[in-house]
PDB file of N, CA and C in Angstrom:
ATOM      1  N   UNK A   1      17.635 -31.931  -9.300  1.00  0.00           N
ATOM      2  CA  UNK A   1      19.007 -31.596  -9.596  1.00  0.00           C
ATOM      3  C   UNK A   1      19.500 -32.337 -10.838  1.00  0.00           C
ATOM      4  N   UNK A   2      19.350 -33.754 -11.104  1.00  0.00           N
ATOM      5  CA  UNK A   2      19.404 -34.339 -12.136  1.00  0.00           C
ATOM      6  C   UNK A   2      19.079 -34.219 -13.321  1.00  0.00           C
ATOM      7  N   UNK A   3      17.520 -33.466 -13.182  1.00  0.00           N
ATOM      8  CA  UNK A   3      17.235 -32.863 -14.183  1.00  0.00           C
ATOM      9  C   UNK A   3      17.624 -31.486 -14.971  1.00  0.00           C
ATOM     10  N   UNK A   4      18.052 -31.091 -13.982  1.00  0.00           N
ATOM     11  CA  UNK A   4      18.352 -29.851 -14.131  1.00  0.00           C
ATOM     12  C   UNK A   4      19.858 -30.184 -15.052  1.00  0.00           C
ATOM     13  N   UNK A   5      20.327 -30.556 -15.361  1.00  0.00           N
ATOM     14  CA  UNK A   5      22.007 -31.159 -15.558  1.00  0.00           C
ATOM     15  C   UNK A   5      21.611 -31.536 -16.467  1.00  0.00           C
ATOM     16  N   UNK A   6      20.381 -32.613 -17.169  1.00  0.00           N
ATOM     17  CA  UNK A   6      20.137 -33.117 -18.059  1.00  0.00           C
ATOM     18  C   UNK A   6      19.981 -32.316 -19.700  1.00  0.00           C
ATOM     19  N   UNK A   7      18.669 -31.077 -18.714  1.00  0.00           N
ATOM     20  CA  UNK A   7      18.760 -29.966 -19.291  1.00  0.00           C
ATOM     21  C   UNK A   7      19.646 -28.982 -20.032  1.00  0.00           C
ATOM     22  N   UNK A   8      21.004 -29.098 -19.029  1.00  0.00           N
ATOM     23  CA  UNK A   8      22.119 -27.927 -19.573  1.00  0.00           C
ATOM     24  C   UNK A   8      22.792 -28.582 -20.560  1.00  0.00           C
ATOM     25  N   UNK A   9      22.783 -29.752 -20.616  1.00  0.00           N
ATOM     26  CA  UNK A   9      23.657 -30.854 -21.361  1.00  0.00           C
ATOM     27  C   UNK A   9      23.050 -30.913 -22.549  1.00  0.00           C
ATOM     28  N   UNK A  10      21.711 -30.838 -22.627  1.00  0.00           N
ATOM     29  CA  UNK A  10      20.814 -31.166 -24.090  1.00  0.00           C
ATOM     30  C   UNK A  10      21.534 -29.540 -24.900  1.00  0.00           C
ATOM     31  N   UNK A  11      21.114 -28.232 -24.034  1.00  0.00           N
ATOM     32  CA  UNK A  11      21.007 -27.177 -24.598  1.00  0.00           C
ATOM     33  C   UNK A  11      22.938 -27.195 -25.181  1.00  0.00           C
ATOM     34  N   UNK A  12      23.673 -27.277 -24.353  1.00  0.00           N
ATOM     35  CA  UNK A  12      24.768 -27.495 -24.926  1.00  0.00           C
ATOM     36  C   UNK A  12      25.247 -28.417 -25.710  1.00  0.00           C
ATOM     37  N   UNK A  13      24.691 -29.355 -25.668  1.00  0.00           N
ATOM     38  CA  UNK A  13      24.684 -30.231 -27.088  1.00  0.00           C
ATOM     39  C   UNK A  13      24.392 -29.604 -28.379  1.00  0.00           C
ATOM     40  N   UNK A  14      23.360 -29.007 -28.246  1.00  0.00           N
ATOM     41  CA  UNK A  14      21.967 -28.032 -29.437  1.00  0.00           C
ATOM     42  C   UNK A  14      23.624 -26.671 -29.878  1.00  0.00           C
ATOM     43  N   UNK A  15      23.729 -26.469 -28.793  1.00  0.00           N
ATOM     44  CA  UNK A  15      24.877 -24.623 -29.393  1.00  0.00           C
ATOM     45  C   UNK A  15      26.270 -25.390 -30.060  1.00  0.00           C
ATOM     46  N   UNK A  16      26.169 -26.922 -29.450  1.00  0.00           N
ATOM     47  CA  UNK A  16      27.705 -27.146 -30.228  1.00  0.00           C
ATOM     48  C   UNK A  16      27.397 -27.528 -31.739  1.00  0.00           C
ATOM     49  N   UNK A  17      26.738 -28.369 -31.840  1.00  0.00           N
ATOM     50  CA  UNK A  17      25.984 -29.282 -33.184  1.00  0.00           C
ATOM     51  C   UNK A  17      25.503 -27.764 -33.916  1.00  0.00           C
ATOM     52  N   UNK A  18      24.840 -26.687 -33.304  1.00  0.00           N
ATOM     53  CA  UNK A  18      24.143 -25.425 -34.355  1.00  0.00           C
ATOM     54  C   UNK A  18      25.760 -25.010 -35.055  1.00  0.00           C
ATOM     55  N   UNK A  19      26.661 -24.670 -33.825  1.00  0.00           N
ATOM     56  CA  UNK A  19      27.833 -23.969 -34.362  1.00  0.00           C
ATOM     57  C   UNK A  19      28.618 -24.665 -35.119  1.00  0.00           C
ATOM     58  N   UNK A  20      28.506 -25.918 -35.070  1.00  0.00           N
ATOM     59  CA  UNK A  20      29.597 -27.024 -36.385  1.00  0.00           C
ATOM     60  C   UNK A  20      28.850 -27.098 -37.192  1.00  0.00           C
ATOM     61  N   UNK A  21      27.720 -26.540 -37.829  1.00  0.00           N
ATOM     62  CA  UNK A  21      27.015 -26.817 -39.176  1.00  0.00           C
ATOM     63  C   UNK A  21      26.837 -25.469 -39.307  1.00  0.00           C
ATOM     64  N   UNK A  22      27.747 -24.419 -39.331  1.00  0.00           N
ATOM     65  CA  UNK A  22      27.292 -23.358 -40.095  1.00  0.00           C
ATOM     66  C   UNK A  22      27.897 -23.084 -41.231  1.00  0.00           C
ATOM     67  N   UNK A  23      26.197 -22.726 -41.998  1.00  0.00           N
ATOM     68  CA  UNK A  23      26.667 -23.034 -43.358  1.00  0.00           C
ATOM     69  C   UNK A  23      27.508 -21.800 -44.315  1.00  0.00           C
ATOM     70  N   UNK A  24      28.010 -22.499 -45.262  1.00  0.00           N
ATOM     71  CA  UNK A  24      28.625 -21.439 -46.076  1.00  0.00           C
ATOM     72  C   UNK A  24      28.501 -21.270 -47.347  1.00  0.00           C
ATOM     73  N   UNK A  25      27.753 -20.395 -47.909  1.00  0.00           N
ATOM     74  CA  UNK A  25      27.156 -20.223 -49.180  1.00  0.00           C
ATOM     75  C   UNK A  25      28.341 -19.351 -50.076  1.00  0.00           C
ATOM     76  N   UNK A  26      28.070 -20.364 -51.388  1.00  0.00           N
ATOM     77  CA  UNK A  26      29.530 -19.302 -51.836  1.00  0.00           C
ATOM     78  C   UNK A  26      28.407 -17.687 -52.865  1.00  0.00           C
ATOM     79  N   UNK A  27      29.185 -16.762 -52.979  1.00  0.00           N
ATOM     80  CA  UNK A  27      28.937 -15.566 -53.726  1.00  0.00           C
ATOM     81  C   UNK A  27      28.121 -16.142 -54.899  1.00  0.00           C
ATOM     82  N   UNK A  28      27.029 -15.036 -55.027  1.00  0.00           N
ATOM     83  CA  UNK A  28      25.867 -15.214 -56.022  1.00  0.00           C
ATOM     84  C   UNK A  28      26.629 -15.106 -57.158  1.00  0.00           C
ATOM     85  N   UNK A  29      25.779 -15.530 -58.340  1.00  0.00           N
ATOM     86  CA  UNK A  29      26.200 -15.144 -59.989  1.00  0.00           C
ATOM     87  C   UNK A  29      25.455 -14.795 -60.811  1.00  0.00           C
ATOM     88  N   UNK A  30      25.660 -13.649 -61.428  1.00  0.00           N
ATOM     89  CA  UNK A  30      24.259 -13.332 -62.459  1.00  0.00           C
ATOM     90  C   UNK A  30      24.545 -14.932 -63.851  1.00  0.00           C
ATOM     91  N   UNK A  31      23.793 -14.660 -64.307  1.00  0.00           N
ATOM     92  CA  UNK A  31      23.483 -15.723 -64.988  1.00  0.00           C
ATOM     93  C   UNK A  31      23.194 -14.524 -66.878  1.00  0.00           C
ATOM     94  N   UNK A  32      24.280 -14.628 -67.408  1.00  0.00           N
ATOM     95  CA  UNK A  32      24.597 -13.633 -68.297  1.00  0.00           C
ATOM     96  C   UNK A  32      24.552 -14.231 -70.123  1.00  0.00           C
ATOM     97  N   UNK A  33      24.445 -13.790 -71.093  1.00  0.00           N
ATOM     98  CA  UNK A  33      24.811 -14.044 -72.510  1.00  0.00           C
ATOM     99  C   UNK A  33      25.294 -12.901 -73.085  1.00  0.00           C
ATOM    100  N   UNK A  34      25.232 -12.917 -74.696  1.00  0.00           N
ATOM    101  CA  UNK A  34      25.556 -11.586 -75.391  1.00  0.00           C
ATOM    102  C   UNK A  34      24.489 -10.774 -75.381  1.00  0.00           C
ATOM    103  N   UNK A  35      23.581 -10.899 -74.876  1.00  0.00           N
ATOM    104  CA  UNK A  35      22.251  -9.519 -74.596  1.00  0.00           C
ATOM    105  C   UNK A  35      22.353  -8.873 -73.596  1.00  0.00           C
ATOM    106  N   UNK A  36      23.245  -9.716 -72.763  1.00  0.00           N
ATOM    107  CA  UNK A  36      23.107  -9.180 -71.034  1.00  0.00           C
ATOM    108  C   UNK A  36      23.315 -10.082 -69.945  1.00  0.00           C
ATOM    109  N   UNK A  37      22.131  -9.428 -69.010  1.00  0.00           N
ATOM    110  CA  UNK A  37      21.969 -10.211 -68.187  1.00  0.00           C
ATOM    111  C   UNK A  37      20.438 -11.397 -68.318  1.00  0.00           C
ATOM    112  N   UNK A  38      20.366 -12.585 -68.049  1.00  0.00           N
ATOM    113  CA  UNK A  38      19.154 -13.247 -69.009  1.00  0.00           C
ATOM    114  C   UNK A  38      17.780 -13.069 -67.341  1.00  0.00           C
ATOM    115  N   UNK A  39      18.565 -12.743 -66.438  1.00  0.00           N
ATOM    116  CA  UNK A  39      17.661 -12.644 -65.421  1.00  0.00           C
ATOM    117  C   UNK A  39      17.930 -11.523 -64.777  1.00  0.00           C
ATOM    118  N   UNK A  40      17.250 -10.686 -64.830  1.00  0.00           N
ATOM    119  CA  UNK A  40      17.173  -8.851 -64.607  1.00  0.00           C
ATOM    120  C   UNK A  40      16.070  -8.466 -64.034  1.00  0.00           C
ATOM    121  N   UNK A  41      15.911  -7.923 -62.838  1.00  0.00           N
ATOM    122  CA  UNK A  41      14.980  -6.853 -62.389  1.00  0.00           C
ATOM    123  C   UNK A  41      13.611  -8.225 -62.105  1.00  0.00           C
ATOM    124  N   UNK A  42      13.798  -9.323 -62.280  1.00  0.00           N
ATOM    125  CA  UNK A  42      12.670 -10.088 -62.326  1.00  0.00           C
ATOM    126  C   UNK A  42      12.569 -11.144 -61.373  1.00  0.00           C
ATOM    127  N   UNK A  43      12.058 -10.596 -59.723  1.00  0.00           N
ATOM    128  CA  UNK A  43      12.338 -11.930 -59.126  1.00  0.00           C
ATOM    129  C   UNK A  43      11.308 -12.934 -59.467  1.00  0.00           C
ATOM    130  N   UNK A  44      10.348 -12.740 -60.412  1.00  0.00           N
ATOM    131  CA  UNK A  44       8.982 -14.447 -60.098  1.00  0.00           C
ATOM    132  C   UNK A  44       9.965 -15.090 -61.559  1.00  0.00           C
ATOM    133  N   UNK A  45      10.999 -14.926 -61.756  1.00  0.00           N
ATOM    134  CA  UNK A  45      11.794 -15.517 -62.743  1.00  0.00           C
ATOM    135  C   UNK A  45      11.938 -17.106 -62.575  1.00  0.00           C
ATOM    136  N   UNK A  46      11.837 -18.437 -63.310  1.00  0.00           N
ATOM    137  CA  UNK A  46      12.309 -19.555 -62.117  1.00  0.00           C
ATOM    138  C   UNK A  46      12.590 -20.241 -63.427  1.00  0.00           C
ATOM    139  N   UNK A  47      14.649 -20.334 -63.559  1.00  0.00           N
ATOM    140  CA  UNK A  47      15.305 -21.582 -64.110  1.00  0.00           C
ATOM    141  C   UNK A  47      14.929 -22.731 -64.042  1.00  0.00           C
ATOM    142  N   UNK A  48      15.358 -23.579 -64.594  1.00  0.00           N
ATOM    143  CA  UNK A  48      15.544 -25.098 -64.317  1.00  0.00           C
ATOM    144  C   UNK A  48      16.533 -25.313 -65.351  1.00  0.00           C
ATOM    145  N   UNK A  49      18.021 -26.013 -64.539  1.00  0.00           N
ATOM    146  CA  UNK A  49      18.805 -26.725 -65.976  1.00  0.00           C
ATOM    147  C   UNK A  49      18.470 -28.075 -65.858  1.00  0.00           C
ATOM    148  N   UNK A  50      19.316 -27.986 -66.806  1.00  0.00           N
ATOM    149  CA  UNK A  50      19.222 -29.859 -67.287  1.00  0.00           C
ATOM    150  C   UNK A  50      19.975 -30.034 -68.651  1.00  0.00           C
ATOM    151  N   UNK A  51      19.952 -31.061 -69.381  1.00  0.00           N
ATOM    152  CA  UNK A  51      21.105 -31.054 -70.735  1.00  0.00           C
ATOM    153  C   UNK A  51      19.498 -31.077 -71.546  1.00  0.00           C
ATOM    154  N   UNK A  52      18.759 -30.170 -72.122  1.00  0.00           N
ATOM    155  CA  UNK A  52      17.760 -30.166 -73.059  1.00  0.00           C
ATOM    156  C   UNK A  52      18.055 -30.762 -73.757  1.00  0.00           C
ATOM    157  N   UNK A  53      19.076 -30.726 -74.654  1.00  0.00           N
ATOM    158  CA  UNK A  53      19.781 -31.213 -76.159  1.00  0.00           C
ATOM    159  C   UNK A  53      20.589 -32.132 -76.553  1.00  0.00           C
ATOM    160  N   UNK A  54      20.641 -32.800 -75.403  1.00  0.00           N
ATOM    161  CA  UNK A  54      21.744 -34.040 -75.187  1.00  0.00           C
ATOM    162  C   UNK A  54      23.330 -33.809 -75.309  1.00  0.00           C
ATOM    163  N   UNK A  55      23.550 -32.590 -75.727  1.00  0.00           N
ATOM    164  CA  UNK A  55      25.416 -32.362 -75.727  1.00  0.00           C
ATOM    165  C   UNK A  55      26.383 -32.666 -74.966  1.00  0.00           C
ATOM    166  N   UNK A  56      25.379 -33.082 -73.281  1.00  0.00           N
ATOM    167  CA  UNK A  56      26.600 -33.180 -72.064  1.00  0.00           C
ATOM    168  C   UNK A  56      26.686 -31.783 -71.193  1.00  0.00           C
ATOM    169  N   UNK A  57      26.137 -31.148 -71.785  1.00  0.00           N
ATOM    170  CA  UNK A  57      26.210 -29.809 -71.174  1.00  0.00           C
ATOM    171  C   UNK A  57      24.976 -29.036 -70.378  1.00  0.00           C
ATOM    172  N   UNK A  58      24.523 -28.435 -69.165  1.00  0.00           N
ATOM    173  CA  UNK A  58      23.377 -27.841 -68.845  1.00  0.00           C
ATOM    174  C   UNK A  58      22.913 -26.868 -69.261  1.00  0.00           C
ATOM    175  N   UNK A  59      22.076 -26.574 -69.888  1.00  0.00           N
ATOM    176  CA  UNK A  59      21.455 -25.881 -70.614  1.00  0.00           C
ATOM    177  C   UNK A  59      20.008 -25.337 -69.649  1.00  0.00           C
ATOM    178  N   UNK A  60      19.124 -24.456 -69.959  1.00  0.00           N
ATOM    179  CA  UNK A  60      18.370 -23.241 -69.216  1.00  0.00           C
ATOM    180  C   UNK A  60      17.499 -23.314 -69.836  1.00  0.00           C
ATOM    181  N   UNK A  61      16.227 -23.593 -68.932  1.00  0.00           N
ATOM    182  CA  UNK A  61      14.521 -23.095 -69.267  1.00  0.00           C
ATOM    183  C   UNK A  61      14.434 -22.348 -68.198  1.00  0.00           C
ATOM    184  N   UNK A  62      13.543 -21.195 -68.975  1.00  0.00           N
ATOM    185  CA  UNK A  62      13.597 -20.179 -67.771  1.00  0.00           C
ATOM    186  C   UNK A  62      11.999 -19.768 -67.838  1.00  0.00           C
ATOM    187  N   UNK A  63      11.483 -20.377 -67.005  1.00  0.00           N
ATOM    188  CA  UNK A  63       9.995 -19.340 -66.908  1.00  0.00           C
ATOM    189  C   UNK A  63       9.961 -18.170 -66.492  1.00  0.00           C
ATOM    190  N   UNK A  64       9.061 -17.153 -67.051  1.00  0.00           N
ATOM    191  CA  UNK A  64       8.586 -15.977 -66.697  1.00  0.00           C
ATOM    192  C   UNK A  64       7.052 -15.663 -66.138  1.00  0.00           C
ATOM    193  N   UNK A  65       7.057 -15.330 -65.249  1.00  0.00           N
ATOM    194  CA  UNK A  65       5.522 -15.625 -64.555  1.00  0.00           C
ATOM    195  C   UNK A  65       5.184 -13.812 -65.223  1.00  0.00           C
ATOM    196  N   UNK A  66       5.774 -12.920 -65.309  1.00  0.00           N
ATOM    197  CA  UNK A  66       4.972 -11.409 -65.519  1.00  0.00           C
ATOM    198  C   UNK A  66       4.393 -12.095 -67.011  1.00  0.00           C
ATOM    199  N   UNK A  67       5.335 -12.465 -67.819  1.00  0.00           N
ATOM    200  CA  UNK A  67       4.626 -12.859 -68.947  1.00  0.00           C
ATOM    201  C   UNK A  67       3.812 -14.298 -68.920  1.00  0.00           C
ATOM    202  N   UNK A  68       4.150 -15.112 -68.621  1.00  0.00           N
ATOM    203  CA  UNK A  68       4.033 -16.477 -68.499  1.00  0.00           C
ATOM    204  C   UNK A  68       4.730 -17.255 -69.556  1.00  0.00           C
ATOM    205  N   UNK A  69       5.572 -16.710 -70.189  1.00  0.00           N
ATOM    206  CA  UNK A  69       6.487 -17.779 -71.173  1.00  0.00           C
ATOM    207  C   UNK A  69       7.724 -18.348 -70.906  1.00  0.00           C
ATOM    208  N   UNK A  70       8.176 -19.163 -71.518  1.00  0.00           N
ATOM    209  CA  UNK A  70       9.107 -20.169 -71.284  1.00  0.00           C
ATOM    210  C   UNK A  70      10.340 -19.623 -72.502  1.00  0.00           C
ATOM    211  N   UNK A  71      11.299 -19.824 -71.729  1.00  0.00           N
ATOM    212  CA  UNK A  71      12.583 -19.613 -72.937  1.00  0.00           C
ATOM    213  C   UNK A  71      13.457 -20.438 -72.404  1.00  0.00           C
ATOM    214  N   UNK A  72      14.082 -20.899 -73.628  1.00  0.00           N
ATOM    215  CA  UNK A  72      15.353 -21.755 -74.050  1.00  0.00           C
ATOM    216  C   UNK A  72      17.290 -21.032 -73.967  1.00  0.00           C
ATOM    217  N   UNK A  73      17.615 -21.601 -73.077  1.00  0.00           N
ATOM    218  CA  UNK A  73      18.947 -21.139 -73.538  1.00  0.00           C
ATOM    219  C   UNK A  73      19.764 -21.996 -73.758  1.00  0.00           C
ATOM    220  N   UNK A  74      20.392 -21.878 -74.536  1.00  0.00           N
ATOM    221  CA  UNK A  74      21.089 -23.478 -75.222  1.00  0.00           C
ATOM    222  C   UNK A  74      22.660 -23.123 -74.273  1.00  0.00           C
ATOM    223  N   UNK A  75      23.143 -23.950 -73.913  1.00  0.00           N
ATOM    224  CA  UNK A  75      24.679 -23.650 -73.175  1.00  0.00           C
ATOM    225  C   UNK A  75      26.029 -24.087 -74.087  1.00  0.00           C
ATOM    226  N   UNK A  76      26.839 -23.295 -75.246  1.00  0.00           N
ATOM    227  CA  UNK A  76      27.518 -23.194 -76.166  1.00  0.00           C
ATOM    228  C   UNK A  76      28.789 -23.786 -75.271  1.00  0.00           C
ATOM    229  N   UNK A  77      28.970 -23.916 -74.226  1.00  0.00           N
ATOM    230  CA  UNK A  77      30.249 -24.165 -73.589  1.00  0.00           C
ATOM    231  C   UNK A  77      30.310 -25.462 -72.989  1.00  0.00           C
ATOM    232  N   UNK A  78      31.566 -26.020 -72.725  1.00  0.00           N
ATOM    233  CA  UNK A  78      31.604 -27.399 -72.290  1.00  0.00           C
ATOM    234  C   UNK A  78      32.615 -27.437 -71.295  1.00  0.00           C
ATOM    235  N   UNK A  79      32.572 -26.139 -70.505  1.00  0.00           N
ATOM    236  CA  UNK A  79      33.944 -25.943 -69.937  1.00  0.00           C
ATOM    237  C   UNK A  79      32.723 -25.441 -68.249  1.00  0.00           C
ATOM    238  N   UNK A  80      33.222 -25.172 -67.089  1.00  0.00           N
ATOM    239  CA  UNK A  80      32.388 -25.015 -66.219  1.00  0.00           C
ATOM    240  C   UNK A  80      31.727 -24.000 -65.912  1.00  0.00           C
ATOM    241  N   UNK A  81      32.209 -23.051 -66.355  1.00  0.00           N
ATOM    242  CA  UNK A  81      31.882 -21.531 -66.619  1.00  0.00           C
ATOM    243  C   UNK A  81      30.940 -21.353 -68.065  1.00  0.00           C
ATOM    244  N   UNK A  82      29.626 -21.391 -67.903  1.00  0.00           N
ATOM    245  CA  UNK A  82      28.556 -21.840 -69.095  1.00  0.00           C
ATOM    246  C   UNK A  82      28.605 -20.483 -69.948  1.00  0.00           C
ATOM    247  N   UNK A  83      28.070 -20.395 -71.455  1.00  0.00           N
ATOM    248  CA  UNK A  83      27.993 -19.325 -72.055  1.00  0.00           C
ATOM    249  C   UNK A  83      26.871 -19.645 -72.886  1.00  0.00           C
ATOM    250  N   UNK A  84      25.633 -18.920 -72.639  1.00  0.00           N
ATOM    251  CA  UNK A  84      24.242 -19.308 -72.908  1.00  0.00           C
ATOM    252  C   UNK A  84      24.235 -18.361 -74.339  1.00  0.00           C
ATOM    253  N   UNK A  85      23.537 -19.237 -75.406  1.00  0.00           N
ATOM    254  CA  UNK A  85      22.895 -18.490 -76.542  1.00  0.00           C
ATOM    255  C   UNK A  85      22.083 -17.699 -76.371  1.00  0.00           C
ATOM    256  N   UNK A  86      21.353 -16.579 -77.089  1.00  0.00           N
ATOM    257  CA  UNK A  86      20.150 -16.128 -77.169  1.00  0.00           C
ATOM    258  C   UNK A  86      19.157 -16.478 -76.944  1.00  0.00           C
ATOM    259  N   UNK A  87      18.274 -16.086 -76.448  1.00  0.00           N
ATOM    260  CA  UNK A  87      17.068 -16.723 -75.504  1.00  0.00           C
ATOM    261  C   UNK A  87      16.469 -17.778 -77.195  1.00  0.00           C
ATOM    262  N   UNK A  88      15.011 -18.624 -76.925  1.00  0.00           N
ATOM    263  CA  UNK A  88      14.520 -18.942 -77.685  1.00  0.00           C
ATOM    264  C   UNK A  88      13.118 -19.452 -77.184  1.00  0.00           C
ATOM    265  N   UNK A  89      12.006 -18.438 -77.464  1.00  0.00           N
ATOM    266  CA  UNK A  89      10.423 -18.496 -77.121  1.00  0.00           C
ATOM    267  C   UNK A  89      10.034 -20.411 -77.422  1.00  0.00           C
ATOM    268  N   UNK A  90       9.858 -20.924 -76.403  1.00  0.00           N
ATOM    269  CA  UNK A  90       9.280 -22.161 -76.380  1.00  0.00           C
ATOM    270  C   UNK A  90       7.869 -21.855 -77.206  1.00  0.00           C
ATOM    271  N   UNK A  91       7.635 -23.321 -77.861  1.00  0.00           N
ATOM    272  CA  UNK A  91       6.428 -23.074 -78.472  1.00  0.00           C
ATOM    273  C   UNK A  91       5.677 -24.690 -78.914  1.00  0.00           C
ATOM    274  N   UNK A  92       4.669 -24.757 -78.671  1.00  0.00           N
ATOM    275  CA  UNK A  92       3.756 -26.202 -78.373  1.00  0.00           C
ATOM    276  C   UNK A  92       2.351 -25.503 -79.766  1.00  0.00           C
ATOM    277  N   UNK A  93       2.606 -26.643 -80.504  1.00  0.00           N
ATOM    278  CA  UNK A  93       1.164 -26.067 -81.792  1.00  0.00           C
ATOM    279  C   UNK A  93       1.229 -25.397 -82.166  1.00  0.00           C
ATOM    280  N   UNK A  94       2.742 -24.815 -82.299  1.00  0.00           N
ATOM    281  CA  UNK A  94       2.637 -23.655 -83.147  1.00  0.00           C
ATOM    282  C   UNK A  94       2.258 -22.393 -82.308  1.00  0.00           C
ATOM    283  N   UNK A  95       2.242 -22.392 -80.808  1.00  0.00           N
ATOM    284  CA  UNK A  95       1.571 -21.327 -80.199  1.00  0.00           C
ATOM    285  C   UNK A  95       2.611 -21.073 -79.705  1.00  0.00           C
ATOM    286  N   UNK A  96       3.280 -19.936 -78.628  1.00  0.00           N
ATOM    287  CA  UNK A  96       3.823 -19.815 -77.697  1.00  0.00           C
ATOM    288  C   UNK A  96       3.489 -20.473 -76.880  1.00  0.00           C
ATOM    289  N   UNK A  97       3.804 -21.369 -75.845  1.00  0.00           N
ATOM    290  CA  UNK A  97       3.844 -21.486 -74.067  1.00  0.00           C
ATOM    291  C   UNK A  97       3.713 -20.029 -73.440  1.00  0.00           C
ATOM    292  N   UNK A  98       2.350 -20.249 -73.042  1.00  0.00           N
ATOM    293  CA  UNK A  98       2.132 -19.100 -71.759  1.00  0.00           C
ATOM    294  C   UNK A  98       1.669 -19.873 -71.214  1.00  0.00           C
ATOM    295  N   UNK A  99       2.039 -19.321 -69.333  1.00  0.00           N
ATOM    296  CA  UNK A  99       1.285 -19.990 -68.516  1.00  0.00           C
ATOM    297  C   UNK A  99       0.889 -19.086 -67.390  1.00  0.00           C
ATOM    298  N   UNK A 100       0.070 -18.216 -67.990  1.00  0.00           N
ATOM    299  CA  UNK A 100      -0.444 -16.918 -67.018  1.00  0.00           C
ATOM    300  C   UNK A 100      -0.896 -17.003 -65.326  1.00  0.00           C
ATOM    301  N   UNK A 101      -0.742 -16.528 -64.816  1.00  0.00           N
ATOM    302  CA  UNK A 101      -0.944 -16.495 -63.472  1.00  0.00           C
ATOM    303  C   UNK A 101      -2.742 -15.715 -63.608  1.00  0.00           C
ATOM    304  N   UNK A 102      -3.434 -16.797 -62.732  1.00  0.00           N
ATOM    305  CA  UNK A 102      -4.796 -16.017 -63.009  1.00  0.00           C
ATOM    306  C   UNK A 102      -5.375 -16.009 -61.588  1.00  0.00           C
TER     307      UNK A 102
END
């Protein structure tokens, strides 16, 4: 009987603690410049910000796995709502960065 009580108490512990942590994700955002949209139709797409350029501002490397190249988007804005330059082909030796999926 004790156990049994112990039991209902754990599981109702578990439904109160699940239901006070539900989470809330706010609305997606395309991620846009003056060409468009910079991530389109491409889910093996994978950002990373960070301030590349030191301005204070986050700025965008964006790998592309269909191609395997890397592009630059510089972030022109300093306000929270970012406004990315024109892409810009990363390049090591004078080569492009590819990093092909094989």
């Amino acid at each position: 009987m004790r156990s049994q009580r112990l039991i209902w108490l754990i599981c109702a512990l578990v439904v109160i603690t699940a239901r006070a942590q539900v989470p809330n994700f706010d609305y997606y955002r395309f991620i846009t410049n003056d060409d468009g949209y910079i991530i389109e139709d491409n889910e093996y797409a994978c950002p990373c910000f960070g301030d590349w350029d030191g301005d204070g501002d986050q700025d965008m490397m964006l790998g592309v796995l269909y191609f395997g190249n890397i592009y630059y988007y510089e972030n022109l804005s300093l306000t929270i709502e970012p406004t990315f330059a024109p892409a810009q082909l990363m390049y090591a030796d004078g080569l492009p960065i590819s990093l092909n999926a094989a």
